[in-house]
PDB file of N, CA and C in Angstrom:
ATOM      1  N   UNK A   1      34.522  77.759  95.264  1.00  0.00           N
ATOM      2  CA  UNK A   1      34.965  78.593  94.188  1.00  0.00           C
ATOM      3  C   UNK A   1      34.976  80.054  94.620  1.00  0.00           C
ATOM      4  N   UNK A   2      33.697  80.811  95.617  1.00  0.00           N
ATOM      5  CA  UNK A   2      33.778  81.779  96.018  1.00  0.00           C
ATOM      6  C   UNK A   2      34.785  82.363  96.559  1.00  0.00           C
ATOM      7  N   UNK A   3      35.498  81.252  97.664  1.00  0.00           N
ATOM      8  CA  UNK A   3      36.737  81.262  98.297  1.00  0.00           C
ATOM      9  C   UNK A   3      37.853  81.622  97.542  1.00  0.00           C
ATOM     10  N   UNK A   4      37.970  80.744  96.695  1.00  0.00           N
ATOM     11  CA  UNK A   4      39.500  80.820  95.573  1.00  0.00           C
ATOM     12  C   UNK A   4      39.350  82.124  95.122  1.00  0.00           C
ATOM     13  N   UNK A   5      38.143  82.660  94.879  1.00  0.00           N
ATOM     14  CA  UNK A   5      38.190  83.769  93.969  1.00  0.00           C
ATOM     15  C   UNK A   5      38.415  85.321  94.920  1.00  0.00           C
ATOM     16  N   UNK A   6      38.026  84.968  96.062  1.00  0.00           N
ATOM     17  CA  UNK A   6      38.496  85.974  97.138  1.00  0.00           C
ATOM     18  C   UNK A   6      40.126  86.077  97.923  1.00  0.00           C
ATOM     19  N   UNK A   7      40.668  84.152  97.803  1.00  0.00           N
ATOM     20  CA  UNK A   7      42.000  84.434  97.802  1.00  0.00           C
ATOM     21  C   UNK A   7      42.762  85.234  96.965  1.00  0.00           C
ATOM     22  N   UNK A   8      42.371  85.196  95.369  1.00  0.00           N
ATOM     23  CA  UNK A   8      42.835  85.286  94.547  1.00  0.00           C
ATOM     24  C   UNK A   8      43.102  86.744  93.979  1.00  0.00           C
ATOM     25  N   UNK A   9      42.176  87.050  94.620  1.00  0.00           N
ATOM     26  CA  UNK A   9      41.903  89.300  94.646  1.00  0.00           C
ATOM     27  C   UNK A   9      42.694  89.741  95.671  1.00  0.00           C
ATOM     28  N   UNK A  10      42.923  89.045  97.046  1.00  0.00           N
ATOM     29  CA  UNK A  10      43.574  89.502  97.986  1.00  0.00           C
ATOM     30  C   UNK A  10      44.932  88.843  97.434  1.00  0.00           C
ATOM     31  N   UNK A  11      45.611  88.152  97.285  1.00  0.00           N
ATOM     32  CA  UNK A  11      46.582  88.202  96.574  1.00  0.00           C
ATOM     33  C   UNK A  11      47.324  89.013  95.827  1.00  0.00           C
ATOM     34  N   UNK A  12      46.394  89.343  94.436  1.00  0.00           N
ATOM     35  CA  UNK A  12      47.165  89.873  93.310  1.00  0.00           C
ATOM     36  C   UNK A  12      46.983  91.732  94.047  1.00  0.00           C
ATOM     37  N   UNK A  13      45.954  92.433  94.825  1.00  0.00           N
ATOM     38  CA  UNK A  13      46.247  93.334  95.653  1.00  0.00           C
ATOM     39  C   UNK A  13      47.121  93.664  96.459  1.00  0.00           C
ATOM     40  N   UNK A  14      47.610  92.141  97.217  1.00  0.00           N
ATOM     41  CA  UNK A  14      48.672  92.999  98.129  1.00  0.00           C
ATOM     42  C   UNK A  14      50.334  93.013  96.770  1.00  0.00           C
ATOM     43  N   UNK A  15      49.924  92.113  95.975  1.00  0.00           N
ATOM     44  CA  UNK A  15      51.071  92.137  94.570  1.00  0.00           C
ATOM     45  C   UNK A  15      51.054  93.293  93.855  1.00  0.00           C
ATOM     46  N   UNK A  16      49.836  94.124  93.909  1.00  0.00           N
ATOM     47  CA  UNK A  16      50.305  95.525  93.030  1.00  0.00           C
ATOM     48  C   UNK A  16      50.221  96.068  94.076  1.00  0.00           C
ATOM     49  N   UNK A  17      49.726  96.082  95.447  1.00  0.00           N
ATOM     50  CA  UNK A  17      50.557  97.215  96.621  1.00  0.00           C
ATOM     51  C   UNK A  17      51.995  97.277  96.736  1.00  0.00           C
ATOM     52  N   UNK A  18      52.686  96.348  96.415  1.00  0.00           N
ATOM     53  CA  UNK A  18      54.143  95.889  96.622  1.00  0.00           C
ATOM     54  C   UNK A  18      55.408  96.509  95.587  1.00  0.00           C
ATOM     55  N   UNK A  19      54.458  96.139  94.502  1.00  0.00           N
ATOM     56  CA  UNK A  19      54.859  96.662  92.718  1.00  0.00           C
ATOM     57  C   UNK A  19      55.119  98.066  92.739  1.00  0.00           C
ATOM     58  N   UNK A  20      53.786  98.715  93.703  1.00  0.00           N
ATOM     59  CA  UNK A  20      53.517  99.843  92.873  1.00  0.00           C
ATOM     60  C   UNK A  20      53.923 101.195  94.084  1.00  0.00           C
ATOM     61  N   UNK A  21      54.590 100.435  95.423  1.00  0.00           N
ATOM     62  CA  UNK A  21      55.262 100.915  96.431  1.00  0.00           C
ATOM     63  C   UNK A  21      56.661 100.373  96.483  1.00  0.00           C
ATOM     64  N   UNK A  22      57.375  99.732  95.567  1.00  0.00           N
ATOM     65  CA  UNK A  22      58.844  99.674  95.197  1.00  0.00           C
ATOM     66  C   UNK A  22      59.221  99.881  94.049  1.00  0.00           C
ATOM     67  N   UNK A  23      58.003 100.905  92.770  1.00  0.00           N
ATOM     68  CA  UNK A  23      58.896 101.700  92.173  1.00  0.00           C
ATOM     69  C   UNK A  23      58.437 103.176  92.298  1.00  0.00           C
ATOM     70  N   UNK A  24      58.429 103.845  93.487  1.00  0.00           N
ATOM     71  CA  UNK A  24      58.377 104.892  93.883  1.00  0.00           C
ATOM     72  C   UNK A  24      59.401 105.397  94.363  1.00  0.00           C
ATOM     73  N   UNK A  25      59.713 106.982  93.689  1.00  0.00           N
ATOM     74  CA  UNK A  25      61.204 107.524  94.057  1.00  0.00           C
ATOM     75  C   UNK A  25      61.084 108.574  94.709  1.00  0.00           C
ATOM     76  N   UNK A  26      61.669 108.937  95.184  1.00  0.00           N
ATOM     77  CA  UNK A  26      61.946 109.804  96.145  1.00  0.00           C
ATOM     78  C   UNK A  26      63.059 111.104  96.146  1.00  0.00           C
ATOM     79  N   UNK A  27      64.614 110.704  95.706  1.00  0.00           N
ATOM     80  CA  UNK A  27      65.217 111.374  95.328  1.00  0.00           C
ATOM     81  C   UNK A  27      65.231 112.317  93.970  1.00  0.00           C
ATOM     82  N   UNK A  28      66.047 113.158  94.265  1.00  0.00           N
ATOM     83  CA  UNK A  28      65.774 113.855  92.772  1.00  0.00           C
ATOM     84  C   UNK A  28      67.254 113.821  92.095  1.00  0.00           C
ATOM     85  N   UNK A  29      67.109 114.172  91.177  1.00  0.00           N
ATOM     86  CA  UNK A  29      67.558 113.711  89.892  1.00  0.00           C
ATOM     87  C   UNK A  29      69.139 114.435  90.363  1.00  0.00           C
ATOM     88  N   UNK A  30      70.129 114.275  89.788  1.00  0.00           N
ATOM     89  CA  UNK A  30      71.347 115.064  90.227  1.00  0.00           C
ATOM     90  C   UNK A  30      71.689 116.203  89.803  1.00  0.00           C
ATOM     91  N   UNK A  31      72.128 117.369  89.707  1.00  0.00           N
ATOM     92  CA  UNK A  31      72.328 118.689  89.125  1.00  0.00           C
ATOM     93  C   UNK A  31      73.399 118.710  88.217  1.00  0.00           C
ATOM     94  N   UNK A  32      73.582 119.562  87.681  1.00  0.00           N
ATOM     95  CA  UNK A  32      74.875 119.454  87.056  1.00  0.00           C
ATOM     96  C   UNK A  32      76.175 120.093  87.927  1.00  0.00           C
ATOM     97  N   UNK A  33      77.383 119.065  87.113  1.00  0.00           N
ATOM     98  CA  UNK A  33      78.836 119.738  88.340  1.00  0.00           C
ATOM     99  C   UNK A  33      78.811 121.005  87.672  1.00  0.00           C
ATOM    100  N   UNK A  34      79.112 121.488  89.035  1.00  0.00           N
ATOM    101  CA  UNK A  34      80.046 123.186  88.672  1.00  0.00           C
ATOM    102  C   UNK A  34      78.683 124.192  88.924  1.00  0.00           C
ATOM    103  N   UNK A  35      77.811 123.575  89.034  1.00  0.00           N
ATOM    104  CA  UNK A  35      76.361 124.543  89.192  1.00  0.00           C
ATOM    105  C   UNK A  35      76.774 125.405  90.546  1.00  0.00           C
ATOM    106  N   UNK A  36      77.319 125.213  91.490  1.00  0.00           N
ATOM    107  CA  UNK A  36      77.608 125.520  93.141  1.00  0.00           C
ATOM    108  C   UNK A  36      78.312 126.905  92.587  1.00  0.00           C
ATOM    109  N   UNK A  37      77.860 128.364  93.106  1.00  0.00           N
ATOM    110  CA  UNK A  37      78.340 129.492  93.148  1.00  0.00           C
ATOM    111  C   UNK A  37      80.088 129.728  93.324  1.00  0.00           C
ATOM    112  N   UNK A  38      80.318 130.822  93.602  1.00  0.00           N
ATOM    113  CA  UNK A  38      82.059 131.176  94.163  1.00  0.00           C
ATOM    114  C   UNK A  38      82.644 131.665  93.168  1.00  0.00           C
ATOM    115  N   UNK A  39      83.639 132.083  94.098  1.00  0.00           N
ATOM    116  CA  UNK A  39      84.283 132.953  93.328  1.00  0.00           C
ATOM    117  C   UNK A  39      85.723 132.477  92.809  1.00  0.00           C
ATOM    118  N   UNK A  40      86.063 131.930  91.474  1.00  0.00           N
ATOM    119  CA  UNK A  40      86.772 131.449  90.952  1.00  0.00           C
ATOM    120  C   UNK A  40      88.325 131.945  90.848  1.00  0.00           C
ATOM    121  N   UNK A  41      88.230 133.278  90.706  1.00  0.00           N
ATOM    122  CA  UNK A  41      89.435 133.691  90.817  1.00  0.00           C
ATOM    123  C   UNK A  41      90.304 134.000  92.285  1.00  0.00           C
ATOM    124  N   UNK A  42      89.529 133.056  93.321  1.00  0.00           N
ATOM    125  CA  UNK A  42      90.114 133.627  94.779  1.00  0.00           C
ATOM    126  C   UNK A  42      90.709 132.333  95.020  1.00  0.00           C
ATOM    127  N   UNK A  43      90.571 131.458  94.659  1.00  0.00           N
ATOM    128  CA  UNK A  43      90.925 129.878  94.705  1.00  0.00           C
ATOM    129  C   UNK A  43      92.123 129.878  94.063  1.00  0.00           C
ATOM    130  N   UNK A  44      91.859 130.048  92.527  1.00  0.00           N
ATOM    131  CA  UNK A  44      93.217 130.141  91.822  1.00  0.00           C
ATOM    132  C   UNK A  44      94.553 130.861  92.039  1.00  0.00           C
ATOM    133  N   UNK A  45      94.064 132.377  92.335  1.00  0.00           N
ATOM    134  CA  UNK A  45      95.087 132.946  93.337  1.00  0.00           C
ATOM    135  C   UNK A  45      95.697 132.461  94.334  1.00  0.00           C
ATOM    136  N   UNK A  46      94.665 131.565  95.688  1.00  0.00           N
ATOM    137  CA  UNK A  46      94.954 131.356  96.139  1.00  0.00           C
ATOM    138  C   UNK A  46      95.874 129.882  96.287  1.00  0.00           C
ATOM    139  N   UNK A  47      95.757 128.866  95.363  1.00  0.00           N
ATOM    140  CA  UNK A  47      96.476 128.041  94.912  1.00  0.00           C
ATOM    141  C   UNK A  47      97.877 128.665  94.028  1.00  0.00           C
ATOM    142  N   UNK A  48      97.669 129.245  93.226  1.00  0.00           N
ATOM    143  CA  UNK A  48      99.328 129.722  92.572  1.00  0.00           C
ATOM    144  C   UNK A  48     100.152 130.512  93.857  1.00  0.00           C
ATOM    145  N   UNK A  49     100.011 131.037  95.148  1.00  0.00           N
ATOM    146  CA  UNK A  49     100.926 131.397  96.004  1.00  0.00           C
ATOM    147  C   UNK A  49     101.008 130.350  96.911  1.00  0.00           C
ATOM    148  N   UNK A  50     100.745 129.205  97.007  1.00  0.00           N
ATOM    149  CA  UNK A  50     101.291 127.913  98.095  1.00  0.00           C
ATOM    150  C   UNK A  50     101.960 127.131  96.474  1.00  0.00           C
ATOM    151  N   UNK A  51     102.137 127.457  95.546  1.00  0.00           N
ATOM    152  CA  UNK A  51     102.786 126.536  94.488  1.00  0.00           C
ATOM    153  C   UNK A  51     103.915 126.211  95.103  1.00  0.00           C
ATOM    154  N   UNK A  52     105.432 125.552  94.973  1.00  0.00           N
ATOM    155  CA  UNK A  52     106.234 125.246  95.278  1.00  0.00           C
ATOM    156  C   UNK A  52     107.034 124.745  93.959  1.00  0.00           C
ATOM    157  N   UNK A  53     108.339 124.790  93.950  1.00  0.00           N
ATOM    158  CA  UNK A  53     108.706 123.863  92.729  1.00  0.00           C
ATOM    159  C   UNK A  53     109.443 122.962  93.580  1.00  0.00           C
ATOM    160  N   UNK A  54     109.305 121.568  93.216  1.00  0.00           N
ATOM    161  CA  UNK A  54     109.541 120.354  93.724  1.00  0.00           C
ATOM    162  C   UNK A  54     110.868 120.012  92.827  1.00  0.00           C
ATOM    163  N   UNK A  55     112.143 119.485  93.207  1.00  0.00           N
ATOM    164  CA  UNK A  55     113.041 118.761  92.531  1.00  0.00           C
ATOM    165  C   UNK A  55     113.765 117.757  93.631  1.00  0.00           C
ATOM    166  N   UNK A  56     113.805 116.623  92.897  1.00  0.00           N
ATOM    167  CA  UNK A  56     115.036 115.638  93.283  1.00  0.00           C
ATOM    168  C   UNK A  56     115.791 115.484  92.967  1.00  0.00           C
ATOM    169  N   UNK A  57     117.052 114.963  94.282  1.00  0.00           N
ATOM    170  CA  UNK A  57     118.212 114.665  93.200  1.00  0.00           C
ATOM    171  C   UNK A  57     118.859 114.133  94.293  1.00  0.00           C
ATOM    172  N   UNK A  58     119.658 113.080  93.719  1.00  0.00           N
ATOM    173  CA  UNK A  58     120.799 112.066  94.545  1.00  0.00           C
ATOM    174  C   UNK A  58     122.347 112.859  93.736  1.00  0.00           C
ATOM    175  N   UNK A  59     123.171 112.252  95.482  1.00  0.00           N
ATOM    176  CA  UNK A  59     124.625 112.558  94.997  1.00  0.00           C
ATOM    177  C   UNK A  59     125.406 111.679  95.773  1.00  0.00           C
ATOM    178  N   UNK A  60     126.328 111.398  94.762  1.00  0.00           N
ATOM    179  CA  UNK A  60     127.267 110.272  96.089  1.00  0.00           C
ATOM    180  C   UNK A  60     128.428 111.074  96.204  1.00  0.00           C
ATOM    181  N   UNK A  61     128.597 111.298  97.493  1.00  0.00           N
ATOM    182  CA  UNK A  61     130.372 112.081  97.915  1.00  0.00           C
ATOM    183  C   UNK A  61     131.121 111.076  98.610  1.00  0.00           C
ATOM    184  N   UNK A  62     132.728 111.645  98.209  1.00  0.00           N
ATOM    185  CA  UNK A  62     133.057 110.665  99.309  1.00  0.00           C
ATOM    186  C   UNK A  62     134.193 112.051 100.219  1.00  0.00           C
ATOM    187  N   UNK A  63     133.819 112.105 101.308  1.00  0.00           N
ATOM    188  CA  UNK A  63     134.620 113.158 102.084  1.00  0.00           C
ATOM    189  C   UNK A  63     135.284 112.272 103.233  1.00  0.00           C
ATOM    190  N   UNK A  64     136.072 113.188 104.199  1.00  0.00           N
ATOM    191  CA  UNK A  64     136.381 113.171 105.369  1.00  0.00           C
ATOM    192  C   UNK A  64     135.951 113.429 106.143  1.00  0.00           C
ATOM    193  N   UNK A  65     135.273 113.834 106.431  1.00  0.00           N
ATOM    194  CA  UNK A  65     134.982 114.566 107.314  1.00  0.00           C
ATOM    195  C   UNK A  65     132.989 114.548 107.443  1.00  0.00           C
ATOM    196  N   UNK A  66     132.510 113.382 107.586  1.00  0.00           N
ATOM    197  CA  UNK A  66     131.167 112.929 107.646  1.00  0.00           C
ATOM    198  C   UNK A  66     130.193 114.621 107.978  1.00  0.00           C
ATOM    199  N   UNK A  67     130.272 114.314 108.475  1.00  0.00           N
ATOM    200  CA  UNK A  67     129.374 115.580 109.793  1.00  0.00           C
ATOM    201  C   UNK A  67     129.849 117.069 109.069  1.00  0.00           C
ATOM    202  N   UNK A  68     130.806 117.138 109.105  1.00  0.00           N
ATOM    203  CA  UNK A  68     130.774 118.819 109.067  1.00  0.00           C
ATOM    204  C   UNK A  68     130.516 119.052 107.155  1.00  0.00           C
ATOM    205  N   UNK A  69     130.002 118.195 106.189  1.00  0.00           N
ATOM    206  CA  UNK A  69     129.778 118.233 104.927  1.00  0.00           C
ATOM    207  C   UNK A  69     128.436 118.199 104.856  1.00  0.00           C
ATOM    208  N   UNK A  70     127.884 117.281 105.762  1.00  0.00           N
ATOM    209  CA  UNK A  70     126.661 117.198 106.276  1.00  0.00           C
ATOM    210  C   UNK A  70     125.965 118.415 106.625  1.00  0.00           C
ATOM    211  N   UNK A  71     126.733 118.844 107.359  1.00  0.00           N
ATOM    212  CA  UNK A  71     126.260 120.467 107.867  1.00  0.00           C
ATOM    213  C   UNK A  71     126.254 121.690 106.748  1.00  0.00           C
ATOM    214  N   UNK A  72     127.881 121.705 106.391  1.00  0.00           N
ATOM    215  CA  UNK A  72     127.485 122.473 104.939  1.00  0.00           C
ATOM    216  C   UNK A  72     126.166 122.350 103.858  1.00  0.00           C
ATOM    217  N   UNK A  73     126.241 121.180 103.727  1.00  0.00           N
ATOM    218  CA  UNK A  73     124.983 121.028 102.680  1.00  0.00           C
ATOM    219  C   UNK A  73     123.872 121.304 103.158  1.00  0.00           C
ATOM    220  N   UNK A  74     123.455 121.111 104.542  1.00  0.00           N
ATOM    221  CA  UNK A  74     122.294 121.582 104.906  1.00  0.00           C
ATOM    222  C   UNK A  74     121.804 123.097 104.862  1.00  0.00           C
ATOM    223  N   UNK A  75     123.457 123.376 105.135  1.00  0.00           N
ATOM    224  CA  UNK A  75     123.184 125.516 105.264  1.00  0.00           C
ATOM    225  C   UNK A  75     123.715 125.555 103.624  1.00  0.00           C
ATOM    226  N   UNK A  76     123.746 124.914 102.741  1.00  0.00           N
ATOM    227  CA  UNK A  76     123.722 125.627 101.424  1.00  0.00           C
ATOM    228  C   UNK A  76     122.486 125.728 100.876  1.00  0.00           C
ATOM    229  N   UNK A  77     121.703 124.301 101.640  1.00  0.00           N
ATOM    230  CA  UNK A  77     120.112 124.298 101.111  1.00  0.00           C
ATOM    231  C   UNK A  77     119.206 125.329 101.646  1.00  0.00           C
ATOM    232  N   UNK A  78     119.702 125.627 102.941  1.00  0.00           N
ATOM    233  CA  UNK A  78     118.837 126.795 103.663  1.00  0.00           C
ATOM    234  C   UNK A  78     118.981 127.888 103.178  1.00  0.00           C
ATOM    235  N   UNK A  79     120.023 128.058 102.177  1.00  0.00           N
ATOM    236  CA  UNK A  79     120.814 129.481 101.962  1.00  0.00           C
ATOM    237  C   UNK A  79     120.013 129.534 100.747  1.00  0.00           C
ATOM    238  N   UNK A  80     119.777 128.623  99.822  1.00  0.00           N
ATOM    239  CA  UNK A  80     118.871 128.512  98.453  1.00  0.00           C
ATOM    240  C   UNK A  80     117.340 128.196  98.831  1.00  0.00           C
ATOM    241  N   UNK A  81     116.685 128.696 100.239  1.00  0.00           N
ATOM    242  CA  UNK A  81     114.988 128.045 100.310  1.00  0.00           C
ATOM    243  C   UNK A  81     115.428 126.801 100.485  1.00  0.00           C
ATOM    244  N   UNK A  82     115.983 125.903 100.481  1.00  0.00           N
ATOM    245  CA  UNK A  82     115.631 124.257 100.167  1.00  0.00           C
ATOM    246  C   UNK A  82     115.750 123.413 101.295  1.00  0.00           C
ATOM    247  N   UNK A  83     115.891 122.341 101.417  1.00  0.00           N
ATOM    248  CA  UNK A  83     115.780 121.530 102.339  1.00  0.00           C
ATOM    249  C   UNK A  83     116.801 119.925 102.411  1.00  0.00           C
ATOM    250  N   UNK A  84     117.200 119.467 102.671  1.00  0.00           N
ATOM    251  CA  UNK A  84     117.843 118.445 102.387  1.00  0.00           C
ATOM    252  C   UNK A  84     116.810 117.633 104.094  1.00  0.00           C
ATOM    253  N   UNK A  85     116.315 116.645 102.627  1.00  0.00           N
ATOM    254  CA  UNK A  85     114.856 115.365 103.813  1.00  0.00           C
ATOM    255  C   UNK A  85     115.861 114.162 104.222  1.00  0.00           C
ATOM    256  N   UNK A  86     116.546 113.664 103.533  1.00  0.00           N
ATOM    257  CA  UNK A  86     117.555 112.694 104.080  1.00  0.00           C
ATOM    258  C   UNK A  86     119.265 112.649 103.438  1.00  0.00           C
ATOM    259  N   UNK A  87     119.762 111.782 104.044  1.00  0.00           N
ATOM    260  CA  UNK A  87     120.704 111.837 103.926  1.00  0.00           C
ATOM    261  C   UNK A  87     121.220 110.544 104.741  1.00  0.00           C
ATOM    262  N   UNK A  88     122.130 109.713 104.352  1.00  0.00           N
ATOM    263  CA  UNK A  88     122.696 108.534 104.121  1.00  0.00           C
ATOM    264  C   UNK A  88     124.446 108.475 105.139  1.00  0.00           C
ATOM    265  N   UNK A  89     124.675 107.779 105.747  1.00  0.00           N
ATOM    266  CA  UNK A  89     126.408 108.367 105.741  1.00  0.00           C
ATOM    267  C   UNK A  89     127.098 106.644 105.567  1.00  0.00           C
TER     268      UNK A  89
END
């Protein structure tokens, strides 16, 4: 009986060593967003001058002359900022 009763302590000991070393924390708690310093108005500035205005648009032509319409449209887009990304023939 002495026995059982010495298993029985070493047991339920190493059971609250176990318990009471896996709910121990460590991390801390999270902060709130937006807490991080800076300067707000250098961002925004600096985002509204890379803005861009974005538009699409399809057109179907029918020419003669493949290539040299091709070319026009490209130097009308260059002539307005713009870009022509593809094009079809």
């Amino acid at each position: 009986m002495n026995e059982l009763l010495k298993v029985t302590i070493l047991v339920l000991l190493i059971l609250g060593l176990m318990l009471s070393g896996s709910c121990a924390r460590t991390s801390e708690a999270p902060g709130i967003p937006g807490e991080g310093g800076g300067d707000e108005s250098s961002v925004s500035d600096e985002v509204a001058r890379d803005r861009k205005i974005v538009k699409t648009g399809s057109m179907t032509l029918e020419v003669e002359d493949i290539a040299e319409t091709m070319d026009e449209v490209a130097e009308m887009a260059d002539e307005l900022n713009g870009y022509v990304v593809s094009s079809y023939k």
